[in-house]
Protein backbone atom coordinates (compact mmCIF):
# COMPACT_ATOMS: atom_id res chain seq x y z
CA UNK A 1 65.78 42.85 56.98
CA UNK A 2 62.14 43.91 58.57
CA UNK A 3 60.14 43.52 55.29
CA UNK A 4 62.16 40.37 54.66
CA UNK A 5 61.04 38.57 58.02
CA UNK A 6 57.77 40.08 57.54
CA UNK A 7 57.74 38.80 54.14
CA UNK A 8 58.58 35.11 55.69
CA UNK A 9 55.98 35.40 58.04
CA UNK A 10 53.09 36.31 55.89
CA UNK A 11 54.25 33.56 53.02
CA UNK A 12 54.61 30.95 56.20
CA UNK A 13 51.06 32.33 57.14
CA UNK A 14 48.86 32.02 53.96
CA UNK A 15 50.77 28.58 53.32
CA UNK A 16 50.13 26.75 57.00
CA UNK A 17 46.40 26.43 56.68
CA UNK A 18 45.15 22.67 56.07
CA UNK A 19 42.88 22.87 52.55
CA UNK A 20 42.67 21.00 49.22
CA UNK A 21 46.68 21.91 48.58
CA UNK A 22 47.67 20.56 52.38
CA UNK A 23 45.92 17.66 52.00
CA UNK A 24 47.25 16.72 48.47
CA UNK A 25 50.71 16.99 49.30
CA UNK A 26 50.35 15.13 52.81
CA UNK A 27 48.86 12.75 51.03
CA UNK A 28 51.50 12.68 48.06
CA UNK A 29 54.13 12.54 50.36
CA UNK A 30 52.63 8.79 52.24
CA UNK A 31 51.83 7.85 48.60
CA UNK A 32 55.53 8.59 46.70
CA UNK A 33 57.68 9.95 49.12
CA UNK A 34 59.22 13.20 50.58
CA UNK A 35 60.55 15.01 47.18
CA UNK A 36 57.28 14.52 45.57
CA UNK A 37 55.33 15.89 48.79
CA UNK A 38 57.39 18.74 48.89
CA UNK A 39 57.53 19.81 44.91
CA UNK A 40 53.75 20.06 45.48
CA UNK A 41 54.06 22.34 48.46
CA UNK A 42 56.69 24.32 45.92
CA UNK A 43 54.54 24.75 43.36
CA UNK A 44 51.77 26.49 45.57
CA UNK A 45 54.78 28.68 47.20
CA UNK A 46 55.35 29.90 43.66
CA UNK A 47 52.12 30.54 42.64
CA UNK A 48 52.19 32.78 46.54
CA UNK A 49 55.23 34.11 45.19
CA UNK A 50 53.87 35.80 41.94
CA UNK A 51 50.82 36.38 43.59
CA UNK A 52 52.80 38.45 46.60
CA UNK A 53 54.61 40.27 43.84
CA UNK A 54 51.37 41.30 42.52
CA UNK A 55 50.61 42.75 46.00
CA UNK A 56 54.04 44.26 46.51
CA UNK A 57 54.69 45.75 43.30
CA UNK A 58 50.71 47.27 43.11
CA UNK A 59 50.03 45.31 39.41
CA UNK A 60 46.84 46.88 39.36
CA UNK A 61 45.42 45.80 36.20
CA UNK A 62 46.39 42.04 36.66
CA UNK A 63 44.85 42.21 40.13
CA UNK A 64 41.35 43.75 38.76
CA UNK A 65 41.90 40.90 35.81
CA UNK A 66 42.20 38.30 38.68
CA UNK A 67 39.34 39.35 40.91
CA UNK A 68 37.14 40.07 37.84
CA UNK A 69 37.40 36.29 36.70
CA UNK A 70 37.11 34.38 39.98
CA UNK A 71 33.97 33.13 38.73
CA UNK A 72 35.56 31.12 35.93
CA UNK A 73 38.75 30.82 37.80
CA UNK A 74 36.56 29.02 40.41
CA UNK A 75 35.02 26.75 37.71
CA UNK A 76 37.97 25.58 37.01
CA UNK A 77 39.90 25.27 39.80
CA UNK A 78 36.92 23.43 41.87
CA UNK A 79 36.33 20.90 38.49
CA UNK A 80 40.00 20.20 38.63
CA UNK A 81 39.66 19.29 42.28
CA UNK A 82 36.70 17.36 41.43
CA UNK A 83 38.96 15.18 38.96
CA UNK A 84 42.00 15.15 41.49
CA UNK A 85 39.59 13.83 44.36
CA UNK A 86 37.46 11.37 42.66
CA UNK A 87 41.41 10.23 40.81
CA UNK A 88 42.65 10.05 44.53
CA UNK A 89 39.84 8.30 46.23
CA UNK A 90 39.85 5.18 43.78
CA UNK A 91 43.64 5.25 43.37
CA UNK A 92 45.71 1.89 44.36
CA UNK A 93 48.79 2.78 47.57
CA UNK A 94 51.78 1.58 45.69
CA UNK A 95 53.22 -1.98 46.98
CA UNK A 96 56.89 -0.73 47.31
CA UNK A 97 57.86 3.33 47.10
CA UNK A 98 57.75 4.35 43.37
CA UNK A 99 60.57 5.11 41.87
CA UNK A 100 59.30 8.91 40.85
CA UNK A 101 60.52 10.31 37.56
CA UNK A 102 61.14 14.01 36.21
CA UNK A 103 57.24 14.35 34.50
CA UNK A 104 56.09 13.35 37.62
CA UNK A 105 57.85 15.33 39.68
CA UNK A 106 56.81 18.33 37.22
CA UNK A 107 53.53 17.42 37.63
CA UNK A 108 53.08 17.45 40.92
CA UNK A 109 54.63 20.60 40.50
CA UNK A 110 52.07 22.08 38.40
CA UNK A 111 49.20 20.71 39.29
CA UNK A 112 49.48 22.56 42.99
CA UNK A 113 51.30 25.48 40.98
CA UNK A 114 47.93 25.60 39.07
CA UNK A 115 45.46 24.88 41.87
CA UNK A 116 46.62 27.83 43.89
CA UNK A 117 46.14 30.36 40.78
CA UNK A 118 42.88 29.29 40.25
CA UNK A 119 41.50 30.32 43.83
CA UNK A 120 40.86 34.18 43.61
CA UNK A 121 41.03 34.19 47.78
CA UNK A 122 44.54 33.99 47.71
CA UNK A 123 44.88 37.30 45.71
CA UNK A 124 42.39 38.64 48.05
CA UNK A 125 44.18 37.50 51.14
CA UNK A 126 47.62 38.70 50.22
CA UNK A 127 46.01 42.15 48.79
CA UNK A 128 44.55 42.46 52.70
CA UNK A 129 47.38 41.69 54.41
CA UNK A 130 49.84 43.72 52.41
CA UNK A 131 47.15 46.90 52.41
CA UNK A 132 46.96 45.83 56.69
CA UNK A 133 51.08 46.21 57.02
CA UNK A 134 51.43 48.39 54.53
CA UNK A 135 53.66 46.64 52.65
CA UNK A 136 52.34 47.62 49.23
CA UNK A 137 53.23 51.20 49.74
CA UNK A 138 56.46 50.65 48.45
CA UNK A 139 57.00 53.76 46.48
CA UNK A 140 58.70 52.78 43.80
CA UNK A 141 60.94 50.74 45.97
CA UNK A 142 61.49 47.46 43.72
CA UNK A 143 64.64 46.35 45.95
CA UNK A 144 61.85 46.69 49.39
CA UNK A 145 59.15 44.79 47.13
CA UNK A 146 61.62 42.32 45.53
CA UNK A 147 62.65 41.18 49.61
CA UNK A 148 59.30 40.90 50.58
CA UNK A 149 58.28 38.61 47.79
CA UNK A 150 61.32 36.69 47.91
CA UNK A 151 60.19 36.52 52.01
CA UNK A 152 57.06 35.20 51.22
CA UNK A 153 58.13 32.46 48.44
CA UNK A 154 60.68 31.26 51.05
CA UNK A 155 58.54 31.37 53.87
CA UNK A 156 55.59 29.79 51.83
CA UNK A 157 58.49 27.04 50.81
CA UNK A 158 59.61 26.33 54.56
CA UNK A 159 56.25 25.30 55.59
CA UNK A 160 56.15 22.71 52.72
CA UNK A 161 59.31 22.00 53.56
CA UNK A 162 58.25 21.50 57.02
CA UNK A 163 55.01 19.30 56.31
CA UNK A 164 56.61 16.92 53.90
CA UNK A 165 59.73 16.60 56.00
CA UNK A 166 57.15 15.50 58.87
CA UNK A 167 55.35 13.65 57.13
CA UNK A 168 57.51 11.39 55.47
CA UNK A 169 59.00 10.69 58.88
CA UNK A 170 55.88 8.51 59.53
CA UNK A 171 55.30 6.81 56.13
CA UNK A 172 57.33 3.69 57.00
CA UNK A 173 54.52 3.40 60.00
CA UNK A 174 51.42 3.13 57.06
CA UNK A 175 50.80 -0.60 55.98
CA UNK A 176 49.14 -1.03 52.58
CA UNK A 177 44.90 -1.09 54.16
CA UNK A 178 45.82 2.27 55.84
CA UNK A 179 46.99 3.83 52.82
CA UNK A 180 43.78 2.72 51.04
CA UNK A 181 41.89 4.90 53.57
CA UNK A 182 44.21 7.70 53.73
CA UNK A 183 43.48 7.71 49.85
CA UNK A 184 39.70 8.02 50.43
CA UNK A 185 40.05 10.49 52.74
CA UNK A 186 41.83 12.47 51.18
CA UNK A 187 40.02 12.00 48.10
CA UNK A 188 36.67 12.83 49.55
CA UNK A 189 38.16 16.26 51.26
CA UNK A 190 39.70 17.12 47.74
CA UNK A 191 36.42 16.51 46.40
CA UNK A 192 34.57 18.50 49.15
CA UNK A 193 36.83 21.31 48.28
CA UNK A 194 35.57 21.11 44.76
CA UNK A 195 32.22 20.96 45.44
CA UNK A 196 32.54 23.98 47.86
CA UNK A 197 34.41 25.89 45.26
CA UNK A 198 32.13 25.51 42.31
CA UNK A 199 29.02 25.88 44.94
CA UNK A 200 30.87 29.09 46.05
């Protein structure tokens, strides 16, 4: 039950800091609504997830792989920001709430699923911590590994869970003109974030 909570705490952790992935899914939860807002959050908590089992279950050779791409993980990840900022910035708030189907749901899924895997930091900041608590010396332990993963996926998932809940408790308060500039805003931090990765 101790590598469990700890697992909850470090997944609620990484997740709670405000960057490009915080700022998309506040800003997809005004635009379309709670379940869209929080898919995005869920598909960064998965990519945590795999990346925590990476950590817990000491995959080596995929961790080296990661850490010895970042440069062209970074390319990509920071162009795709590029595309979802600029996209974001000039994109029209919605008169009435969309109705939001499956494909878009998946892709809002995906898109923060694939975000997340492109920025090498979070295998280096899950590697840290777990090296820190000690959580990666799990011997050969897959059922103490396997509870701290699932910790971190679920506490990852309750901060999303959290933020879009929050969130959409205020979107009936944005007219149409303040959508417009949360769009910009959030367009021009996405893009930031871009410009920071590929300058990084």
């Amino acid at each position: 039950m101790d590598i469990f909570l700890r697992g909850l705490l470090i997944g609620f952790s990484i997740a709670a800091p405000v960057g490009p992935i915080g700022v998309l899914c506040i800003r997809r939860t005004l635009a379309e609504g709670r379940l869209t807002g929080f898919l995005s959050g869920l598909g960064a908590a998965s990519a945590d997830m795999l990346y925590g089992a990476v950590a817990a279950f000491g995959l080596t050779v995929v961790q080296d792989l990661l850490v010895g791409q970042q440069v062209w993980l970074r390319l990509i990840g920071g162009l795709f920001l590029l595309y979802l900022g600029i996209k974001t910035f000039f994109s029209r708030p919605a008169e009435q709430a969309a109705v939001v189907k499956g494909l878009s749901h998946g892709s809002a899924y995906l898109s923060t699923f694939f975000l997340t895997l492109t920025n090498p930091v979070t295998i280096l900041s899950f590697v840290a911590i777990f090296a820190g608590l000690r959580l990666g010396e799990t011997n050969g332990d897959y059922a103490s590994a396997t509870l701290i993963v699932l910790g971190v996926f679920l506490g990852s998932a309750a901060w999303w869970l959290t933020l879009s809940a929050g969130v959409g408790l205020l979107r009936s308060k944005f007219t149409t003109a303040t959508l417009v500039w949360v769009n910009r805003l959030a367009g021009l931090v996405i893009t930031t974030f871009g410009i920071l990765a590929l300058a990084t």
